[in-house]
Structure formats: structure tokens, C-alpha cells
Protein backbone atom coordinates (compact mmCIF):
# COMPACT_ATOMS: atom_id res chain seq x y z
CA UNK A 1 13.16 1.14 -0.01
CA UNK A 2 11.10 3.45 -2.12
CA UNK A 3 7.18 3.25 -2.16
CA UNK A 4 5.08 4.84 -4.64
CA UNK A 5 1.58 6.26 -3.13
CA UNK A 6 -1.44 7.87 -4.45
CA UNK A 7 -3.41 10.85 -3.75
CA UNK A 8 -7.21 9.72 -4.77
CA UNK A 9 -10.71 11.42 -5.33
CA UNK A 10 -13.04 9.48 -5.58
CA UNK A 11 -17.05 10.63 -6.30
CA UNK A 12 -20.19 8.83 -5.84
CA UNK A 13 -22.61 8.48 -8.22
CA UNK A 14 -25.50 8.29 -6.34
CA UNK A 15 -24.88 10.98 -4.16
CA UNK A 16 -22.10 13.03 -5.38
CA UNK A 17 -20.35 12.19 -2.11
CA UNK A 18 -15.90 13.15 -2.75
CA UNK A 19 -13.36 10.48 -1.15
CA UNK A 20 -10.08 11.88 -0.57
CA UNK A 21 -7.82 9.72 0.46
CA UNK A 22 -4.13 8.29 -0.15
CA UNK A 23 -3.10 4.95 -0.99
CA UNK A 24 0.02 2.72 -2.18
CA UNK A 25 -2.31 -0.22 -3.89
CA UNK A 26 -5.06 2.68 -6.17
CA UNK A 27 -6.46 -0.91 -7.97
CA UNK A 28 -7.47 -2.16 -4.70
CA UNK A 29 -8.74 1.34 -3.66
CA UNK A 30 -11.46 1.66 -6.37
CA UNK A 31 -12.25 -1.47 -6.19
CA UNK A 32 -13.03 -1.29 -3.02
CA UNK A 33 -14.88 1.98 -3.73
CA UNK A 34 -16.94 0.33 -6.19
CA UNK A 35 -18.62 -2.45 -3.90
């Protein structure tokens, strides 16, 4: 079975901090980012 994944970077606001990450659910991942 085939999955479908994500290469993310993400920045801060506040500090100008870059995520990199990878993920099969990106939604959940900035959500998550967010909070």
C-alpha cells in the first residue's frame, strides 16, 4: 500500500525558529505547530 508523506518547514513567528520535518497527516502537523 502506497502512502503519501510530506516534507515540511515550518517558521516561528516569534522567533524565526525553522521546523523541518516529514509527515504523512501535514493538517495535523501545523496544527500542532500552531498551539
Amino acid at each position: 500500500m502506497d502512502k503519501t508523506y510530506f516534507v515540511h518547514f515550518l517558521a516561528s513567528k516569534r522567533n524565526g525558529t525553522l521546523y523541518v520535518g516529514m509527515t504523512n497527516n501535514l493538517e495535523r502537523k501545523i496544527t500542532e505547530h500552531k498551539e
